[in-house]
PDB file of N, CA and C in Angstrom:
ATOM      1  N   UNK A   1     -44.334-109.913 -83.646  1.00  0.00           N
ATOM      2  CA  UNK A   1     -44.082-109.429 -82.305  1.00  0.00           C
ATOM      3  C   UNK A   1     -45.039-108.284 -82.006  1.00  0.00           C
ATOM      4  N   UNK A   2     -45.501-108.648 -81.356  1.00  0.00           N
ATOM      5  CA  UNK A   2     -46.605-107.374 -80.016  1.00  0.00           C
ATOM      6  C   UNK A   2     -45.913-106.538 -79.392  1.00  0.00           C
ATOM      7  N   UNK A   3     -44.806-105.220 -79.874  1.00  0.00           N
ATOM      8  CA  UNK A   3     -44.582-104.118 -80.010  1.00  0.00           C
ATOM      9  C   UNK A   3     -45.398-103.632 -78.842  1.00  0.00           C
ATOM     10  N   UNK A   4     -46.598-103.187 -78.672  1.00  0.00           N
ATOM     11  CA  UNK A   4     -47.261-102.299 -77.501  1.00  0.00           C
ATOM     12  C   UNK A   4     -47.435-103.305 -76.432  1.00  0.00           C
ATOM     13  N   UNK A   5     -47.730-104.138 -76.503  1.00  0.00           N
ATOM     14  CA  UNK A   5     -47.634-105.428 -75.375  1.00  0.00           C
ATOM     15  C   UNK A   5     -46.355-105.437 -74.709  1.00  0.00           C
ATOM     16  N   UNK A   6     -45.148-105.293 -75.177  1.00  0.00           N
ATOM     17  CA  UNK A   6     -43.743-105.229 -74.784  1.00  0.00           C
ATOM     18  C   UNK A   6     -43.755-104.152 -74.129  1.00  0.00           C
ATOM     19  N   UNK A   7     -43.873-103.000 -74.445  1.00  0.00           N
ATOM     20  CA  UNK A   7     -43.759-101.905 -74.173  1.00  0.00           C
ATOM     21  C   UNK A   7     -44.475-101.604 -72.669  1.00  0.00           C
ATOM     22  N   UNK A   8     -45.899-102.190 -73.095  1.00  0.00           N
ATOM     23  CA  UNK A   8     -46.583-102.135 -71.840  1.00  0.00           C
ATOM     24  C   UNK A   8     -46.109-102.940 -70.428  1.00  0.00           C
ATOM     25  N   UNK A   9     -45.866-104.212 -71.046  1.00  0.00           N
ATOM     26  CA  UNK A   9     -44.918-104.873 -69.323  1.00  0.00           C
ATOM     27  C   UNK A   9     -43.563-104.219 -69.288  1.00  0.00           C
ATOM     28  N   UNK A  10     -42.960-103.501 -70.195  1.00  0.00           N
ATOM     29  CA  UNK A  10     -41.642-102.989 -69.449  1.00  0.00           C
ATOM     30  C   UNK A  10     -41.870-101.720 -68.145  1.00  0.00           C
ATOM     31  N   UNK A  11     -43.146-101.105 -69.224  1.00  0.00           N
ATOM     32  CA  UNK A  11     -43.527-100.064 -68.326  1.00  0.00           C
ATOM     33  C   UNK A  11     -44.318-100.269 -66.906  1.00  0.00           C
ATOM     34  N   UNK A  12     -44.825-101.279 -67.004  1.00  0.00           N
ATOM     35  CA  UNK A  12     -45.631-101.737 -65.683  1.00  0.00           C
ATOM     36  C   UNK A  12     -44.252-102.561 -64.708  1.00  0.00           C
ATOM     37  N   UNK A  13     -43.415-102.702 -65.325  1.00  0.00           N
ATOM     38  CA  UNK A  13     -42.095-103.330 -64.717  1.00  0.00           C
ATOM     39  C   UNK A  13     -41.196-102.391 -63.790  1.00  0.00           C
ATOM     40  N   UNK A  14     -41.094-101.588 -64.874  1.00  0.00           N
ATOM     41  CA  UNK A  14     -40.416-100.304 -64.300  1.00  0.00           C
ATOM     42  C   UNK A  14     -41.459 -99.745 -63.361  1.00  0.00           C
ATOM     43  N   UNK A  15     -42.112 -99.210 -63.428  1.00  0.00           N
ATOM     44  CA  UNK A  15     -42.972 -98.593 -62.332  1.00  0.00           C
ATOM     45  C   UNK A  15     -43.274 -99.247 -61.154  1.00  0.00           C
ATOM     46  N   UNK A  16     -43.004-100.764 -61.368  1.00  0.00           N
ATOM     47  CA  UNK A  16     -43.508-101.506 -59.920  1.00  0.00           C
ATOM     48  C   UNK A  16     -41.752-101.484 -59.192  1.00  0.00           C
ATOM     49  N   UNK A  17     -40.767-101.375 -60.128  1.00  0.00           N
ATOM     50  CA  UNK A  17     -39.478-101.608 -59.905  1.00  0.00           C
ATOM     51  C   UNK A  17     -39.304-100.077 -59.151  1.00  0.00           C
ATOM     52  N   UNK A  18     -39.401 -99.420 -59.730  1.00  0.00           N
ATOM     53  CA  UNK A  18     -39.527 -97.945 -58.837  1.00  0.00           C
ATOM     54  C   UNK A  18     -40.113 -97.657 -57.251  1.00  0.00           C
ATOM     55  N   UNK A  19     -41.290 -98.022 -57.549  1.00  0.00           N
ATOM     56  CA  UNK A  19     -42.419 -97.824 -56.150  1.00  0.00           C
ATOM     57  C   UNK A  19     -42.094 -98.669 -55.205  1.00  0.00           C
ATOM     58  N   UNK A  20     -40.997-100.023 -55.480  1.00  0.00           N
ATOM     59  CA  UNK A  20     -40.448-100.756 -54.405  1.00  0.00           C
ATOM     60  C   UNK A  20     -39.668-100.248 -53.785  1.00  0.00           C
ATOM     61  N   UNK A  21     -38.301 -99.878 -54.748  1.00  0.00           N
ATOM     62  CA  UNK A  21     -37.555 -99.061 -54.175  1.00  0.00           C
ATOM     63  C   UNK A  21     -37.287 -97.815 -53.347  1.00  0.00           C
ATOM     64  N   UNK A  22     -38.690 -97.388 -53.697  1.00  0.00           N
ATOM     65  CA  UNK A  22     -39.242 -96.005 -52.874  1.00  0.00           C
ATOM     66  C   UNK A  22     -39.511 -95.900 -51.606  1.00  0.00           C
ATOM     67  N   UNK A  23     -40.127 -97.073 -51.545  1.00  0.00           N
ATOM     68  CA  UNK A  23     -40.934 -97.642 -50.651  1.00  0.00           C
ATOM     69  C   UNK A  23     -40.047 -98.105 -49.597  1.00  0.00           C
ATOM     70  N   UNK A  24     -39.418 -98.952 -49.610  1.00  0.00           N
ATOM     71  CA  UNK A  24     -37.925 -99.459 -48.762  1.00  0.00           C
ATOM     72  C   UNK A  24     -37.139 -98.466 -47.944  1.00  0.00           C
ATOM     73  N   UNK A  25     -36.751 -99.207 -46.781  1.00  0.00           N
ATOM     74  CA  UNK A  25     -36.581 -98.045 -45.593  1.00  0.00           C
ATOM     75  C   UNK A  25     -34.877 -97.605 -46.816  1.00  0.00           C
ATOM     76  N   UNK A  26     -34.541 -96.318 -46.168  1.00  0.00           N
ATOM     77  CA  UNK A  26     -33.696 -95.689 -46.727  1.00  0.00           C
ATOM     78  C   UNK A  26     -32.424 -95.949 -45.932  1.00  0.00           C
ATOM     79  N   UNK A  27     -31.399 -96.074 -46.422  1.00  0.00           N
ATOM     80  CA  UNK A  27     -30.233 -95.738 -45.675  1.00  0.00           C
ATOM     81  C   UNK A  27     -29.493 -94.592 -45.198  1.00  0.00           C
ATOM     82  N   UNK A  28     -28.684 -94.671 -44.467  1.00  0.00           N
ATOM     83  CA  UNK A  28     -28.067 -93.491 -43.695  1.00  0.00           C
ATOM     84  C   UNK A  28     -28.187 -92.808 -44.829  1.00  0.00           C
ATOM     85  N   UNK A  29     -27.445 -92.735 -45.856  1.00  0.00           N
ATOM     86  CA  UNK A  29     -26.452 -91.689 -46.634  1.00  0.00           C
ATOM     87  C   UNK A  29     -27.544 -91.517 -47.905  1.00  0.00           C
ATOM     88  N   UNK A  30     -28.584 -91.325 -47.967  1.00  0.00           N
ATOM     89  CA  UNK A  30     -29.163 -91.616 -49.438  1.00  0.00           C
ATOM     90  C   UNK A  30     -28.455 -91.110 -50.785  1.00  0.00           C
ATOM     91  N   UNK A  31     -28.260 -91.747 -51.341  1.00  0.00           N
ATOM     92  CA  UNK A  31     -27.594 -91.190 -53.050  1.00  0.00           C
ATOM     93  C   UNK A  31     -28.387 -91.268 -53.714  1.00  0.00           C
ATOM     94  N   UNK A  32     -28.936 -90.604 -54.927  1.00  0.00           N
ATOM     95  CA  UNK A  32     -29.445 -90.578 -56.068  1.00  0.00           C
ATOM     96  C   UNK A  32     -29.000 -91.453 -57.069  1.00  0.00           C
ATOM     97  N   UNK A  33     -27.229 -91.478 -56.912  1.00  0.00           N
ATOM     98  CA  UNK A  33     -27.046 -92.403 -57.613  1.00  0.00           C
ATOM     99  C   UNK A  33     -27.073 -93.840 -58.102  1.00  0.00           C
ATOM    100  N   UNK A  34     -27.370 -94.067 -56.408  1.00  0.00           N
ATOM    101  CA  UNK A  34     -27.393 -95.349 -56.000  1.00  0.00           C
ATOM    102  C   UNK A  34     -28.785 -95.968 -56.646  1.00  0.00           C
ATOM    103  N   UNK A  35     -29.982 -94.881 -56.563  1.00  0.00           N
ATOM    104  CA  UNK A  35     -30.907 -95.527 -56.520  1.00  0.00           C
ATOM    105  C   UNK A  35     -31.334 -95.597 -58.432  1.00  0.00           C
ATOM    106  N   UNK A  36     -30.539 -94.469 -58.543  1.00  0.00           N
ATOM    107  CA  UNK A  36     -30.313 -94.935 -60.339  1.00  0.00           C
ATOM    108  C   UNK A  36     -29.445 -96.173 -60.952  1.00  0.00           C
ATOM    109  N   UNK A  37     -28.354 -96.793 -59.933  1.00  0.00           N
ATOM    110  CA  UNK A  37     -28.113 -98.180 -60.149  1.00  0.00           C
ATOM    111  C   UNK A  37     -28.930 -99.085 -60.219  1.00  0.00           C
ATOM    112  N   UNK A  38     -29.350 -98.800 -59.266  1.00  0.00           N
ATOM    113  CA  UNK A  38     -30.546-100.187 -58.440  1.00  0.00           C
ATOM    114  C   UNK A  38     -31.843-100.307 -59.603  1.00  0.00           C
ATOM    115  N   UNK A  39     -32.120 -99.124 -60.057  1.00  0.00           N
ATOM    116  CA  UNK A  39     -33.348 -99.060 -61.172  1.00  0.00           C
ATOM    117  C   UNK A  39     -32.745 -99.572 -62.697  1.00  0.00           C
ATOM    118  N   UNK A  40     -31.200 -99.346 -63.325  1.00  0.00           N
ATOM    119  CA  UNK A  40     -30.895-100.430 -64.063  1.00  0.00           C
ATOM    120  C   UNK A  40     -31.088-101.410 -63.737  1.00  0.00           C
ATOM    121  N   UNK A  41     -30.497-101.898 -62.601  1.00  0.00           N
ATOM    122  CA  UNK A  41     -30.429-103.206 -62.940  1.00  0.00           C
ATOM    123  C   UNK A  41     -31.801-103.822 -63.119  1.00  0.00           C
ATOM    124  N   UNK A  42     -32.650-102.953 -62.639  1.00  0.00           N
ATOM    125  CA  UNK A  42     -33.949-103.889 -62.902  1.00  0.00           C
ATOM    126  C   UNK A  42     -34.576-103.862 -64.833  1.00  0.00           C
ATOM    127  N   UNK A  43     -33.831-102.838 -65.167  1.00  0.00           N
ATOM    128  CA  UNK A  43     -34.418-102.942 -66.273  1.00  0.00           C
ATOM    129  C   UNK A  43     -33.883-103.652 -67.257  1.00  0.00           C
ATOM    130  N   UNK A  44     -32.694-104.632 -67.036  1.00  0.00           N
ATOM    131  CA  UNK A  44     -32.429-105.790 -67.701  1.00  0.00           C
ATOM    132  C   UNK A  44     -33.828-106.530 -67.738  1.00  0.00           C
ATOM    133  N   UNK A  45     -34.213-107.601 -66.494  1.00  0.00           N
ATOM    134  CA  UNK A  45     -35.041-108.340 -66.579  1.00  0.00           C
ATOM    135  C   UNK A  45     -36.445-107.801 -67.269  1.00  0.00           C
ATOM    136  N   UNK A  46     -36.551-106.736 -67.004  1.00  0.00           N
ATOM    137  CA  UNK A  46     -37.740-105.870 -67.243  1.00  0.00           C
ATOM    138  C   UNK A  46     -37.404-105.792 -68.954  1.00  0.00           C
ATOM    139  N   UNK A  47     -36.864-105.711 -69.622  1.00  0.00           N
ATOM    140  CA  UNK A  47     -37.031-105.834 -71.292  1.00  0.00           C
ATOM    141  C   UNK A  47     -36.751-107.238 -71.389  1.00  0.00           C
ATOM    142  N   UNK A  48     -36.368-107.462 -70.860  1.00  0.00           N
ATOM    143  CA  UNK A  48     -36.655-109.379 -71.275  1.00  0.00           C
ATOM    144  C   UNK A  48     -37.880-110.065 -71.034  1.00  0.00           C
ATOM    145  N   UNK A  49     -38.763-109.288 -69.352  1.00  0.00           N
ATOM    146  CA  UNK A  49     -40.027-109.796 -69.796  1.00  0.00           C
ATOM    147  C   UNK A  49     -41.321-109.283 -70.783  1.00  0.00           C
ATOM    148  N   UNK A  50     -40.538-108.148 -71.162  1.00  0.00           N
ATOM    149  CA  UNK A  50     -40.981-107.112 -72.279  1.00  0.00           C
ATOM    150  C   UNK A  50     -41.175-108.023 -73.347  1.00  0.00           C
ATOM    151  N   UNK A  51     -40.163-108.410 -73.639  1.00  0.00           N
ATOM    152  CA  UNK A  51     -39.935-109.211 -75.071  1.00  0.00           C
ATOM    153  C   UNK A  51     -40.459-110.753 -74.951  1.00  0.00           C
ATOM    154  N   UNK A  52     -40.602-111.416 -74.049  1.00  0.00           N
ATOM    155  CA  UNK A  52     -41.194-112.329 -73.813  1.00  0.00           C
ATOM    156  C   UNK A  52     -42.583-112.181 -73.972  1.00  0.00           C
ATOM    157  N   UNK A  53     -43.218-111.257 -73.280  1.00  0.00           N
ATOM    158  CA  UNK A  53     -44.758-111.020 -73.532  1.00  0.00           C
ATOM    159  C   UNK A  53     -45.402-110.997 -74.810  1.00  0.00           C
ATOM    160  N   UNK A  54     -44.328-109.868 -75.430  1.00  0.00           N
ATOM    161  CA  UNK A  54     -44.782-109.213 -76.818  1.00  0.00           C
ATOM    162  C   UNK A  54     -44.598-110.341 -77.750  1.00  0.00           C
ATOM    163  N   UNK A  55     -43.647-111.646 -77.557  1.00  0.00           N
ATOM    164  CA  UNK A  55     -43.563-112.748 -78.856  1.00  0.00           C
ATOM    165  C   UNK A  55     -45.074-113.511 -78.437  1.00  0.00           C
ATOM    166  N   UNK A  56     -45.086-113.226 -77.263  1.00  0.00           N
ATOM    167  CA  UNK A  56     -46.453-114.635 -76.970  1.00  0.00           C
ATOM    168  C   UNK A  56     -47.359-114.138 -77.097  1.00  0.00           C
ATOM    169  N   UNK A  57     -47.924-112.769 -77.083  1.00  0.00           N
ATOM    170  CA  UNK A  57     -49.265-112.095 -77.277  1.00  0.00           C
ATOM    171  C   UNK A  57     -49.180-111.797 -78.856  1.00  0.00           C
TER     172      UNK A  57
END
């Protein structure tokens, strides 16, 4: 397993997962918390394509 390869698409995952969310008109009430939900959940898929990368590279 490709260890820095993993590492590297989680991190390019997360960061594109971030800058979307940023980016997106805001709602009335903004929470912090909310937007710390919204950034789990992305980081399920985001270590799975982590780990996908890193077995195939």
């Amino acid at each position: 397993m490709n260890w820095s390869a993993a590492l590297f698409t989680a991190g390019i995952w997360w960061l594109l997962a971030t800058g979307w969310l940023l980016l997106r008109p805001r709602p009335h009430s903004p929470q912090l918390s909310l937007l710390a939900v919204r950034l789990l959940q992305d980081l399920i898929p985001g270590l799975l394509l982590a780990l996908l990368m890193g077995r195939l590279l």
